[in-house]
Protein backbone atom coordinates (compact mmCIF):
# COMPACT_ATOMS: atom_id res chain seq x y z
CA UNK A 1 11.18 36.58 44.05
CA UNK A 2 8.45 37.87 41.76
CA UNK A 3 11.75 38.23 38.91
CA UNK A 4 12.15 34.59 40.15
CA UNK A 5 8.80 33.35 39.15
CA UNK A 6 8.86 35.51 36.02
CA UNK A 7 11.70 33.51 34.54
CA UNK A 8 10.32 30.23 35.96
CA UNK A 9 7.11 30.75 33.73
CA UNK A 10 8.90 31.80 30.83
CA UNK A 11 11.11 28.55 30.64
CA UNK A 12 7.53 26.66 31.11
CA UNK A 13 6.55 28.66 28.25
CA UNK A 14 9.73 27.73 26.01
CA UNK A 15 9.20 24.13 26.58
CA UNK A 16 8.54 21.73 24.01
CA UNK A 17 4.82 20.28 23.92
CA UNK A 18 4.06 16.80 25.41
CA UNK A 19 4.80 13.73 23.16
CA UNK A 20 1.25 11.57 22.44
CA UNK A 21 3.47 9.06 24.79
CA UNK A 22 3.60 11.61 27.58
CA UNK A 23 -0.04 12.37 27.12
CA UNK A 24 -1.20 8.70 27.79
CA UNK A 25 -1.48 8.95 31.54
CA UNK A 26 -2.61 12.37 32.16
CA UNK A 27 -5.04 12.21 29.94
CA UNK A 28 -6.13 8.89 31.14
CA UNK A 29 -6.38 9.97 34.58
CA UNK A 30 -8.49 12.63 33.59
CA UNK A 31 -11.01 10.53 31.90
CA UNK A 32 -11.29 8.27 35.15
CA UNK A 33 -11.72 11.79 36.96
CA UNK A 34 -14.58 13.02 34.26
CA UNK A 35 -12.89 16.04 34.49
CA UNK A 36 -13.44 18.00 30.73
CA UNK A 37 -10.99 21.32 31.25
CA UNK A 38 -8.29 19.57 32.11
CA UNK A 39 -8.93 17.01 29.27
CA UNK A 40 -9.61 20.20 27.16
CA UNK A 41 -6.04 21.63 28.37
CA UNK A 42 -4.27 18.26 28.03
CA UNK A 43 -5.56 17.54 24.23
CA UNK A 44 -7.82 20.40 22.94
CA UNK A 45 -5.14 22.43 21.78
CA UNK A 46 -2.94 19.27 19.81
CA UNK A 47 -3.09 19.16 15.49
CA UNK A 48 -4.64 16.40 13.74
CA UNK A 49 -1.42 14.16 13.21
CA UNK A 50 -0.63 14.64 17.25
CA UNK A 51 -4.17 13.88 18.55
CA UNK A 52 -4.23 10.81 16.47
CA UNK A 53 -1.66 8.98 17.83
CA UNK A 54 -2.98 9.89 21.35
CA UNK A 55 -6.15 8.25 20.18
CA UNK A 56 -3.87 5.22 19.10
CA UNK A 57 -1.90 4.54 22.27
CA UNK A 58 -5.39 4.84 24.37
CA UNK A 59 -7.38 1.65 24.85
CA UNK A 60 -11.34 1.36 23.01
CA UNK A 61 -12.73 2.85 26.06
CA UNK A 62 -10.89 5.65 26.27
CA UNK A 63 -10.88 6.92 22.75
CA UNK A 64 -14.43 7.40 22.64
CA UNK A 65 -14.87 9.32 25.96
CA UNK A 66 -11.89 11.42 24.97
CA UNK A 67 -13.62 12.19 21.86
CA UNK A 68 -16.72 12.80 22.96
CA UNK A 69 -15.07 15.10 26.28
CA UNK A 70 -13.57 17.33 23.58
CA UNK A 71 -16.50 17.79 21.68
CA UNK A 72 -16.68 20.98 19.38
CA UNK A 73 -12.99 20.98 20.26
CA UNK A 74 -12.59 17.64 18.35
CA UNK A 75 -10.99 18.38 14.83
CA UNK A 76 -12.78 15.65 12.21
CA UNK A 77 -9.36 15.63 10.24
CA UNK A 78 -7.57 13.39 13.25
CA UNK A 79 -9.96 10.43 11.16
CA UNK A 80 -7.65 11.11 8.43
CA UNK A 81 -4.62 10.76 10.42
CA UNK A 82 -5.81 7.31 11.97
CA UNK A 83 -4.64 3.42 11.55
CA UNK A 84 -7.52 2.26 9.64
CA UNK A 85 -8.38 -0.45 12.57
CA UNK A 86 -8.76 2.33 14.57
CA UNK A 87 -10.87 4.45 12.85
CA UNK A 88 -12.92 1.47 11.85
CA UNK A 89 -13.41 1.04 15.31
CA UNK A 90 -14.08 3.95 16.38
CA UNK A 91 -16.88 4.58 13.78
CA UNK A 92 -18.83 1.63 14.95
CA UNK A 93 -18.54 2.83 17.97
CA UNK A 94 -19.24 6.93 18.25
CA UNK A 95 -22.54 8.01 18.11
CA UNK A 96 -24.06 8.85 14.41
CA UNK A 97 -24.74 12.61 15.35
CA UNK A 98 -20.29 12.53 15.55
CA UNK A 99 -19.48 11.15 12.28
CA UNK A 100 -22.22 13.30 10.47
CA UNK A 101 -20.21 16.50 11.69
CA UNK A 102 -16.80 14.48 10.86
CA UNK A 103 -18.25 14.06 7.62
CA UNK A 104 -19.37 17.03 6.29
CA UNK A 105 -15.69 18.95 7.39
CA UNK A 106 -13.72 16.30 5.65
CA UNK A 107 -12.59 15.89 2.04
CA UNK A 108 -15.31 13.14 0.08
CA UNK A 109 -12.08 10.89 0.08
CA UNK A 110 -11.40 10.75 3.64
CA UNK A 111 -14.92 10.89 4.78
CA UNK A 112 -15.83 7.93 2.12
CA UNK A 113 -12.88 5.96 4.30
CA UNK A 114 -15.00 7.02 7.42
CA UNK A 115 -18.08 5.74 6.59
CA UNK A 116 -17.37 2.53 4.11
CA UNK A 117 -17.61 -0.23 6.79
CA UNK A 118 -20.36 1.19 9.07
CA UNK A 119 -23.92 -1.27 8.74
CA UNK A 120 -25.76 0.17 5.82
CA UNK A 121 -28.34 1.61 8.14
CA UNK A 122 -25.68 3.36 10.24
CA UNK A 123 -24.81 4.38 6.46
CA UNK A 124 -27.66 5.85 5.58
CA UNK A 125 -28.98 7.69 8.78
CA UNK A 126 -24.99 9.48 8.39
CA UNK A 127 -25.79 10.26 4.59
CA UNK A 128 -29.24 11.76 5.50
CA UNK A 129 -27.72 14.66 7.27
CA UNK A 130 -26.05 15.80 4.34
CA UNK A 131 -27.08 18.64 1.89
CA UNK A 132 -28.37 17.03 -0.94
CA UNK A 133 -24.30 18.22 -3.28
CA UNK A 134 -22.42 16.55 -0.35
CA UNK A 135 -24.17 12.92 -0.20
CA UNK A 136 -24.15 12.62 -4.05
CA UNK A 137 -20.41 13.28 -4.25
CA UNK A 138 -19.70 10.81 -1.38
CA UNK A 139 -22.44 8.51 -3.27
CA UNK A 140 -20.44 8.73 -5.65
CA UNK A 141 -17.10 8.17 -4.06
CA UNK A 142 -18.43 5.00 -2.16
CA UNK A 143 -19.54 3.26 -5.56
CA UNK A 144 -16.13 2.74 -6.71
CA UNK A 145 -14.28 0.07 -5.71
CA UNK A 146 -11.36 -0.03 -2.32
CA UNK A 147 -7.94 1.18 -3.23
CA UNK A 148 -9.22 2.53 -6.85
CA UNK A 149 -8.49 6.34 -8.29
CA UNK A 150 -12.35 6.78 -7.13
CA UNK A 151 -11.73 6.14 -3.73
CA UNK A 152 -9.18 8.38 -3.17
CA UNK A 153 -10.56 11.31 -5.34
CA UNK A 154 -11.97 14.81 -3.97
CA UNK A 155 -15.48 15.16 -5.54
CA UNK A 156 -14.62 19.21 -5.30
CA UNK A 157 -12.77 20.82 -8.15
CA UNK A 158 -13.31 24.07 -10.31
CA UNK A 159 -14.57 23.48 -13.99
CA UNK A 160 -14.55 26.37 -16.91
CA UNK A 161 -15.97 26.49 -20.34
CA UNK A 162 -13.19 26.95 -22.46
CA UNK A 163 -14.36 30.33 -24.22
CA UNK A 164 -14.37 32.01 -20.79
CA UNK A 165 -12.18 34.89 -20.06
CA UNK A 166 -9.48 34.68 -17.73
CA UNK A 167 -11.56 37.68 -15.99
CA UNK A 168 -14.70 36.26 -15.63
CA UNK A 169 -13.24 33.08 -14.24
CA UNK A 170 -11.26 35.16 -11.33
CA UNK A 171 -14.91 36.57 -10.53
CA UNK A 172 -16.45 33.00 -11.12
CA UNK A 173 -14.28 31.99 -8.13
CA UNK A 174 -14.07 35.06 -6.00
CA UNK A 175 -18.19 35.10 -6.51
CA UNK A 176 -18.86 30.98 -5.56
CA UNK A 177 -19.04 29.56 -2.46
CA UNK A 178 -19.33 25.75 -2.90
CA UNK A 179 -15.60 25.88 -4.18
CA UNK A 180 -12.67 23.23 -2.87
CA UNK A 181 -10.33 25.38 0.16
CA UNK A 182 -7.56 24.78 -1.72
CA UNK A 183 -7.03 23.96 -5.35
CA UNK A 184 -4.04 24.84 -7.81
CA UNK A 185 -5.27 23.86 -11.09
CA UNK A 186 -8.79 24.84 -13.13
CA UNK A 187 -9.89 22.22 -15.55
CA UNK A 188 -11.23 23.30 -19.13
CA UNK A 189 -14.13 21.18 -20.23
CA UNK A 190 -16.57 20.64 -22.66
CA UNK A 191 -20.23 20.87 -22.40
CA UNK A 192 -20.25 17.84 -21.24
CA UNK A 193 -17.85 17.37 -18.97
CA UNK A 194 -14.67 16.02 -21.19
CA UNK A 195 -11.40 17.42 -19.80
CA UNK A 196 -9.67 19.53 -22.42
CA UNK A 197 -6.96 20.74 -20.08
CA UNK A 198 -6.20 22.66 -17.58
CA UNK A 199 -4.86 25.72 -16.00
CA UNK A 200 -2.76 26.72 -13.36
CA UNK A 201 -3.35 29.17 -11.13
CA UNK A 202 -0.27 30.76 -11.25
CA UNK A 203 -0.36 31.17 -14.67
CA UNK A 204 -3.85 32.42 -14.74
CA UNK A 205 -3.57 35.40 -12.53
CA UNK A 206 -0.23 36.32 -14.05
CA UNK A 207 -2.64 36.92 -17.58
CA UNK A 208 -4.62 39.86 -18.33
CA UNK A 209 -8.70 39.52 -18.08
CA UNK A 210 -9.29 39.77 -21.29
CA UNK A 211 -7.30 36.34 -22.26
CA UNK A 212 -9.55 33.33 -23.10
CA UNK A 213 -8.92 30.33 -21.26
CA UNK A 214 -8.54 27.91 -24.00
CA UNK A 215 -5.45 29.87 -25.21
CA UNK A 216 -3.98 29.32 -21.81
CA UNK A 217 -4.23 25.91 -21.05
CA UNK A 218 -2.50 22.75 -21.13
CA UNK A 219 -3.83 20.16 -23.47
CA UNK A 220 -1.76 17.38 -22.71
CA UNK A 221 -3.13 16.39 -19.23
CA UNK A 222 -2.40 12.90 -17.67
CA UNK A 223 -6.25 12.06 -17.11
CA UNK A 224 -6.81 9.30 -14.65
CA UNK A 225 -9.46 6.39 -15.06
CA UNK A 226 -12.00 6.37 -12.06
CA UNK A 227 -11.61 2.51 -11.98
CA UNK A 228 -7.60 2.53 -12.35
CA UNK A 229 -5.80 1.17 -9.59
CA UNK A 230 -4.53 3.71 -6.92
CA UNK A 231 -1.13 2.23 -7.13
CA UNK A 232 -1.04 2.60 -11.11
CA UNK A 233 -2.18 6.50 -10.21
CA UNK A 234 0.73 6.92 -7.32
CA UNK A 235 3.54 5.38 -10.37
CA UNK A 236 2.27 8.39 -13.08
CA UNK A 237 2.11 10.75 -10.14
CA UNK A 238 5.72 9.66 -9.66
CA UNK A 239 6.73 9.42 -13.22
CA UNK A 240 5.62 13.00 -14.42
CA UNK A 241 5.82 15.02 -11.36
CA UNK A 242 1.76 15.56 -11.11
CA UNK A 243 0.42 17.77 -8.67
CA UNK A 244 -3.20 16.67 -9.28
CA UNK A 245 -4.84 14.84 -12.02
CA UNK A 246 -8.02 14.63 -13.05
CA UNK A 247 -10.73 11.65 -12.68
CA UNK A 248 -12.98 10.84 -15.10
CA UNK A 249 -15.76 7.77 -15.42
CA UNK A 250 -15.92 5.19 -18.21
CA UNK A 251 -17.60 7.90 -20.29
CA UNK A 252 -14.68 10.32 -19.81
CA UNK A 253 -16.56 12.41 -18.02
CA UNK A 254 -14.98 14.87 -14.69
CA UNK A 255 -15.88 13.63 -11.39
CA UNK A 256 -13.17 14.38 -9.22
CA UNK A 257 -9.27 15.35 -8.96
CA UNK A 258 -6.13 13.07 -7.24
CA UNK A 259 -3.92 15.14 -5.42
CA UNK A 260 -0.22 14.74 -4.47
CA UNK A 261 -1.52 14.48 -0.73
CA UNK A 262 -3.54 11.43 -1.33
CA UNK A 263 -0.82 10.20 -3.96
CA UNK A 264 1.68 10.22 -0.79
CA UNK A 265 -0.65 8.18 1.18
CA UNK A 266 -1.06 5.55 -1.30
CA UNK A 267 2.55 5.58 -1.77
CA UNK A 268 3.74 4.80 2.24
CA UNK A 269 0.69 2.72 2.24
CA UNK A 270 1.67 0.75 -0.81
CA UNK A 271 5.23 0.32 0.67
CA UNK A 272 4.50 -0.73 4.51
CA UNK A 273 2.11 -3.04 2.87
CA UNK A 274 4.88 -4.80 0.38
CA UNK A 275 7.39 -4.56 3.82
CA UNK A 276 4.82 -6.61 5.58
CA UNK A 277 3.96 -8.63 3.14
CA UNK A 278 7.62 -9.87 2.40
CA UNK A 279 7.22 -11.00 6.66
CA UNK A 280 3.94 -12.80 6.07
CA UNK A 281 2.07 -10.35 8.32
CA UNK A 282 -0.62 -9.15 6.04
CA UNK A 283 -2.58 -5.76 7.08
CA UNK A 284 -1.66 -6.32 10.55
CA UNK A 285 -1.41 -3.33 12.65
CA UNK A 286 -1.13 -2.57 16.64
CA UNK A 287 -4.34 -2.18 17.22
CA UNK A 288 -5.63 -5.53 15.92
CA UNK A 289 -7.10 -8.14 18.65
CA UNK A 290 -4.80 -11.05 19.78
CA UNK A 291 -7.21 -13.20 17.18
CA UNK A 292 -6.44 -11.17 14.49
CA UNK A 293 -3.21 -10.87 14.48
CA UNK A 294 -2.69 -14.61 15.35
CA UNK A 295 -5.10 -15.40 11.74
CA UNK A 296 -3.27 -13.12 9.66
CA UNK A 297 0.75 -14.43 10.56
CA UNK A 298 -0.20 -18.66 11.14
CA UNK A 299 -0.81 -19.68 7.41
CA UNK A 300 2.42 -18.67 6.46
CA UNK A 301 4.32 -19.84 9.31
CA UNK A 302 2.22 -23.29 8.63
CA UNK A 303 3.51 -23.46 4.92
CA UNK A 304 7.01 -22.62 6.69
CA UNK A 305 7.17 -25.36 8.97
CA UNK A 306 6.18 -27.87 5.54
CA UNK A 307 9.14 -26.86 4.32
CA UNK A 308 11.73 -26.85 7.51
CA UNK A 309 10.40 -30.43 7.29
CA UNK A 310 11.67 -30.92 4.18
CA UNK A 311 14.79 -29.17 4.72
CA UNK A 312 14.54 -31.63 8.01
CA UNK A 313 14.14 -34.74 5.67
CA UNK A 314 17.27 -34.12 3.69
CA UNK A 315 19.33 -33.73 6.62
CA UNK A 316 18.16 -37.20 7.41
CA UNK A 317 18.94 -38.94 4.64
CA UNK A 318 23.05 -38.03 5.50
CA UNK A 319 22.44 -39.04 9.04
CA UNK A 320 25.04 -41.82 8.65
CA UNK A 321 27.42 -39.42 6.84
CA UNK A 322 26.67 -36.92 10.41
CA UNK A 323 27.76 -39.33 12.45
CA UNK A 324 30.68 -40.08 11.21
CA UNK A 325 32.18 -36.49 10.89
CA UNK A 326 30.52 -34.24 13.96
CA UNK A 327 32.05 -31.20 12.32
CA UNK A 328 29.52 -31.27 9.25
CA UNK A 329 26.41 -30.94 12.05
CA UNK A 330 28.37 -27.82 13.21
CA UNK A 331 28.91 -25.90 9.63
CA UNK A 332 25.39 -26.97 8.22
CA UNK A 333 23.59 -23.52 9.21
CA UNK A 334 26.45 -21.58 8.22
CA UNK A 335 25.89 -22.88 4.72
CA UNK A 336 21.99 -22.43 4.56
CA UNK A 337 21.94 -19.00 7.01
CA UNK A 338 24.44 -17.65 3.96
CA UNK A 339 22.02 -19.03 1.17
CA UNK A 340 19.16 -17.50 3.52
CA UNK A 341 20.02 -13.85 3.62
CA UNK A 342 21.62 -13.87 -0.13
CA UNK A 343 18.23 -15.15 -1.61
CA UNK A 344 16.51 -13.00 0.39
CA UNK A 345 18.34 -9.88 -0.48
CA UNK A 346 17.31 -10.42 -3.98
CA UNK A 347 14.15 -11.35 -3.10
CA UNK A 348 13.61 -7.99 -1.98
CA UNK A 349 14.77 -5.84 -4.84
CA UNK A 350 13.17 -8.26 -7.03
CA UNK A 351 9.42 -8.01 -5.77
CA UNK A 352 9.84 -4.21 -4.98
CA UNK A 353 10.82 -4.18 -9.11
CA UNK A 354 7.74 -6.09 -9.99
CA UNK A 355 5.62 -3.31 -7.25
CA UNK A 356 6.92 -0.52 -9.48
CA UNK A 357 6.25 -1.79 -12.87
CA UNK A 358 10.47 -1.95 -13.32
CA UNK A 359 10.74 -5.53 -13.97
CA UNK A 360 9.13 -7.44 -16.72
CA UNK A 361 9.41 -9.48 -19.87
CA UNK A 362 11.53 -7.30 -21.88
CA UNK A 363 14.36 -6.94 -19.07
CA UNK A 364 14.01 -9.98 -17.28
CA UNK A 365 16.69 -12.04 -18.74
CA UNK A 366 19.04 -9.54 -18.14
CA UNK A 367 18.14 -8.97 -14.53
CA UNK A 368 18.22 -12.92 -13.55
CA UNK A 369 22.09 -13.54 -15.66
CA UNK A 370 23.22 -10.46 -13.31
CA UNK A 371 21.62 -11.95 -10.13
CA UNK A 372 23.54 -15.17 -11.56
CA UNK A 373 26.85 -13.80 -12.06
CA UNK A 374 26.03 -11.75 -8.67
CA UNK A 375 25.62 -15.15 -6.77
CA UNK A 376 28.95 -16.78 -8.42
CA UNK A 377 31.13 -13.29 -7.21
CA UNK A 378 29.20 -13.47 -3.66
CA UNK A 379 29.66 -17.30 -3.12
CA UNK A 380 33.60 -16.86 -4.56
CA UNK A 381 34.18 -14.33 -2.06
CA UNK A 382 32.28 -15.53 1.20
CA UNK A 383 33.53 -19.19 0.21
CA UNK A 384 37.17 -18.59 0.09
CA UNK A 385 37.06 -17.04 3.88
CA UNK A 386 34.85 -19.52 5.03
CA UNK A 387 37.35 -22.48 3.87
CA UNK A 388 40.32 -20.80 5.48
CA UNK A 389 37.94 -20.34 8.58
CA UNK A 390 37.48 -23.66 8.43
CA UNK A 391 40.97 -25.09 8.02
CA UNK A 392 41.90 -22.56 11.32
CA UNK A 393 39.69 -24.23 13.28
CA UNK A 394 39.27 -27.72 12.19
CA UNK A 395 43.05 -28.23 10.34
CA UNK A 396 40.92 -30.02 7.93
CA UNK A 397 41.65 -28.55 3.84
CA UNK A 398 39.59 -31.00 2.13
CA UNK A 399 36.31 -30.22 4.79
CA UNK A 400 37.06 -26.13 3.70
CA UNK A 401 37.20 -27.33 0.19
CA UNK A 402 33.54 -28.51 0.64
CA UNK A 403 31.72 -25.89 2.50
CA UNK A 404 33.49 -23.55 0.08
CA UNK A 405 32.06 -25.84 -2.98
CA UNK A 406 28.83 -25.65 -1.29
CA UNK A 407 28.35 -22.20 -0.32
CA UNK A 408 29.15 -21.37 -4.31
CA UNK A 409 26.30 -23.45 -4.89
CA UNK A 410 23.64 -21.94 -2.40
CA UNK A 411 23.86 -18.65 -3.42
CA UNK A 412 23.78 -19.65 -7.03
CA UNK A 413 20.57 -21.22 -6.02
CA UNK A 414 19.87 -18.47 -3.89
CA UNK A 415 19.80 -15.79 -6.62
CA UNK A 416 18.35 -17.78 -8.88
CA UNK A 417 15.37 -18.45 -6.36
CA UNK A 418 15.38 -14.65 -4.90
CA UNK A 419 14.05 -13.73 -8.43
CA UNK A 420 12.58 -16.68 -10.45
CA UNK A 421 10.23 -17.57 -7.98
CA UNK A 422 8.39 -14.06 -7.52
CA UNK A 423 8.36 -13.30 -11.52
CA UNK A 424 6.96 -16.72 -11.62
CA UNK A 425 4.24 -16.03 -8.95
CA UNK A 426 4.17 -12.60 -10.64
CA UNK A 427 3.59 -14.85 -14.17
CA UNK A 428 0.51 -16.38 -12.80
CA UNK A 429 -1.05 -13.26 -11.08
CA UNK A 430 -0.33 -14.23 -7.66
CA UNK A 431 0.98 -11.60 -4.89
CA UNK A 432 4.64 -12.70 -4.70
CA UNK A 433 5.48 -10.90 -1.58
CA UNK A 434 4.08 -12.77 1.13
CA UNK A 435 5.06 -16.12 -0.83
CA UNK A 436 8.39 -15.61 -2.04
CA UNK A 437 10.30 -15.65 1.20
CA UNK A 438 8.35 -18.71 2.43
CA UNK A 439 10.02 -20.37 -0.85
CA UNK A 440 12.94 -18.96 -1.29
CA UNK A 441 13.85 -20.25 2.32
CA UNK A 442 13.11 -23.41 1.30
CA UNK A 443 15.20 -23.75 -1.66
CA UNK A 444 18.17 -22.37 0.40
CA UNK A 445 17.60 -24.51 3.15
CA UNK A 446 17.21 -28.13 0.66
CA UNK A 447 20.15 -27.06 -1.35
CA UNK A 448 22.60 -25.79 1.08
CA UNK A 449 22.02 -28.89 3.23
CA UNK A 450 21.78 -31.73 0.14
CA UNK A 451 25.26 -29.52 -1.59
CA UNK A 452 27.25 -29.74 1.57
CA UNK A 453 26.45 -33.19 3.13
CA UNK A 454 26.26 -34.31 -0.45
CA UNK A 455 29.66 -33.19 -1.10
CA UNK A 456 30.92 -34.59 2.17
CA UNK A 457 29.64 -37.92 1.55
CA UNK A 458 31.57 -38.17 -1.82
CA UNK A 459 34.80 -36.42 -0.93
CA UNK A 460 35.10 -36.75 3.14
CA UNK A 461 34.33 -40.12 3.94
């Protein structure tokens, strides 16, 4: 018996953790219950990344008493890890005394996010709990604009005179205690404060103490505008291979280092935000209200339904030819569902192209006669087994002769549309992702329906 139980508690022990999913209702019953150890024994033990999407799945409610249940337990670098509704949320809605200790155990970065839409007093009640180093650098951090290299920058780095010794720079660090955690590179500067390169570690404690730093380091660094747009910083990030990169102001000045963490972020943030974009969703996320999420999708879906009338209006104007021939009302959406998909497939490519700085003026032409000659092979190929379709189940040749005439046509138009419509947007500074598809739907739609019936009209009846 007693082996029995002994192997019993070791398979407990082997078993995977609980999912955040699996969490939901035990935790939830144990807020109800007010009882803290077994909310401490559900949750206090889960990383960052884990407790944040049990934070997620809970309701309002429920977030905040978890929070506040787990107290010293709580781990400030779930904010980090949290849909930004959330954490928005939850910041209005936790006690000041919480986000002052949140703040001061994050990165300047993540604890500007934290605090950026909080009521200015709220603000500055948070702030004055901060040593006096701590609230300039997230000062600092706050002043620059959303979604800029300033935003995203840690205000900790380690800075060296260039006539220093590689000695006395290993004691510099080993000897001061306001240093970043974790850091790979040591930027040379001037006195004041211009970056003349930088060192990495490894190659610093592989040199002898005696070695001055400015015979060590790297000149050529990829320096980073404080004002630059994060997405420009994620592309050179991507480009060269950066690990870090130093910010400077407009006076070229340090203030902060971009990591490859943050860089990440921006990048699957940049992306989801093109993916929903291209759907007419905006920022919509899960945990937006029924009001919210109903604001951000209906002007899109208002300019769609202007142009289904359209497409609507051309239909009409063949009503006679419709009635006459019943098998045309049948085919129609094959013809524009074809055109549909094709323009949207370059749609795709094309405004992910623009995103990533790979499509402009000097390779444009190019780009739009391939999508051309793209459209002819695709409309050669889908048309030829769409008129033998056709002929199989209608016995008519000349009516596959026409949808096969007319599908040609819609994905010409369709390629054409996929990618002259968001360089055009693109042209005029206007976001073509949540437009183009809208568009490009419409073209599709007009000419697949005017090609086909048009064709019908003139060769059918």
């Amino acid at each position: 018996m007693v082996e029995r139980e002994g192997e019993q508690q070791e398979t407990l022990d082997e078993r995977s953790p609980l999912t955040a999913a699996e969490l939901v209702n035990p935790v939830r019953d144990a807020l109800e219950a007010g009882d803290r150890d077994r909310i401490a024994a559900l949750a206090g033990e889960l990383r960052a990344p884990d407790l944040a999407d049990l934070i997620e799945l809970l309701d309002g409610d429920s977030r905040v008493r978890l929070i506040e249940a787990l107290g010293e337990r709580f781990d400030p670098e779930v904010f980090s890890e949290l849909d930004e509704t959330v954490r928005d949320q939850l910041s209005e809605a936790l006690p000041n005394e919480v986000l002052a200790r949140a703040v001061r155990e994050l990165d300047t970065d993540d604890a500007a996010y934290l605090l950026q839409n909080l009521e200015e007093a709220d603000k500055q009640e948070i702030l004055a709990q901060l040593d006096s180093s701590d609230r300039t650098a997230l000062e600092r951090n706050l002043e620059y604009p959303e979604e800029t290299a300033g935003r995203i920058m840690q205000s900790d780095f380690v800075a060296v005179p260039p006539f220093w010794t590689v000695g006395r720079v290993i004691d510099y660090m080993r000897d001061t205690e306001d240093l970043p955690e974790t850091f790979s590179e040591i930027f040379v500067v001037d006195p004041t404060f211009r970056v003349l390169g930088a060192v990495e570690l490894s190659r610093l404690l592989r040199t002898k103490r005696d070695v001055r730093i400015e015979t060590l380091m790297d000149p050529d660094r990829h320096v980073v505008l404080a004002t630059a747009d994060q997405e420009t910083v994620a592309r050179q990030f991507s480009r060269y291979d950066l690990m870090s990169a130093p910010v400077v102001d407009e006076n070229n000045r340090l203030v902060g280092v971009v990591t490859v963490d943050d860089v990440v972020e921006v990048i699957q943030d940049e992306a989801e935000e093109d993916m929903k974009a291209l759907a007419g969703v905006g920022d919509e996320t899960l945990a937006d209200t029924v009001y919210w999420t109903a604001r951000s999708r209906v002007p899109w879906l208002i300019v769609n339904l202007g142009t289904a009338m359209l497409a609507s209006w051309v239909i009409q104007q063949f009503d006679g030819t419709i009635e006459q021939m019943v098998a045309l009302a049948i085919l129609m959406p094959i013809v524009a569902s074809i055109g549909g998909n094709a323009g949207t497939q370059t749609m795709t490519v094309t405004v992910r192209a623009l995103a990533t700085s790979k499509l402009g003026r000097s390779n444009a032409r190019r780009i739009i006669t391939r999508e051309f000659f793209v459209g002819i092979v695709n409309g050669l190929i889908l048309s030829t087994i769409m008129a033998g379709v056709v002929f199989l189940w209608f016995g008519s040749g000349p009516l596959g002769a026409v949808i096969a005439a007319a599908i040609v046509i819609n994905l010409i138009a369709a390629a054409l549309a996929g990618i002259l419509i968001p360089l055009a947007m693109n042209r005029y500074e206007l976001d073509p992702a949540p437009a183009s598809g809208v568009f490009v739907t419409m073209v599709t739609d007009v000419v697949g329906f005017f090609a086909f019936l048009g064709l019908a009209a003139i060769w059918l009846l």
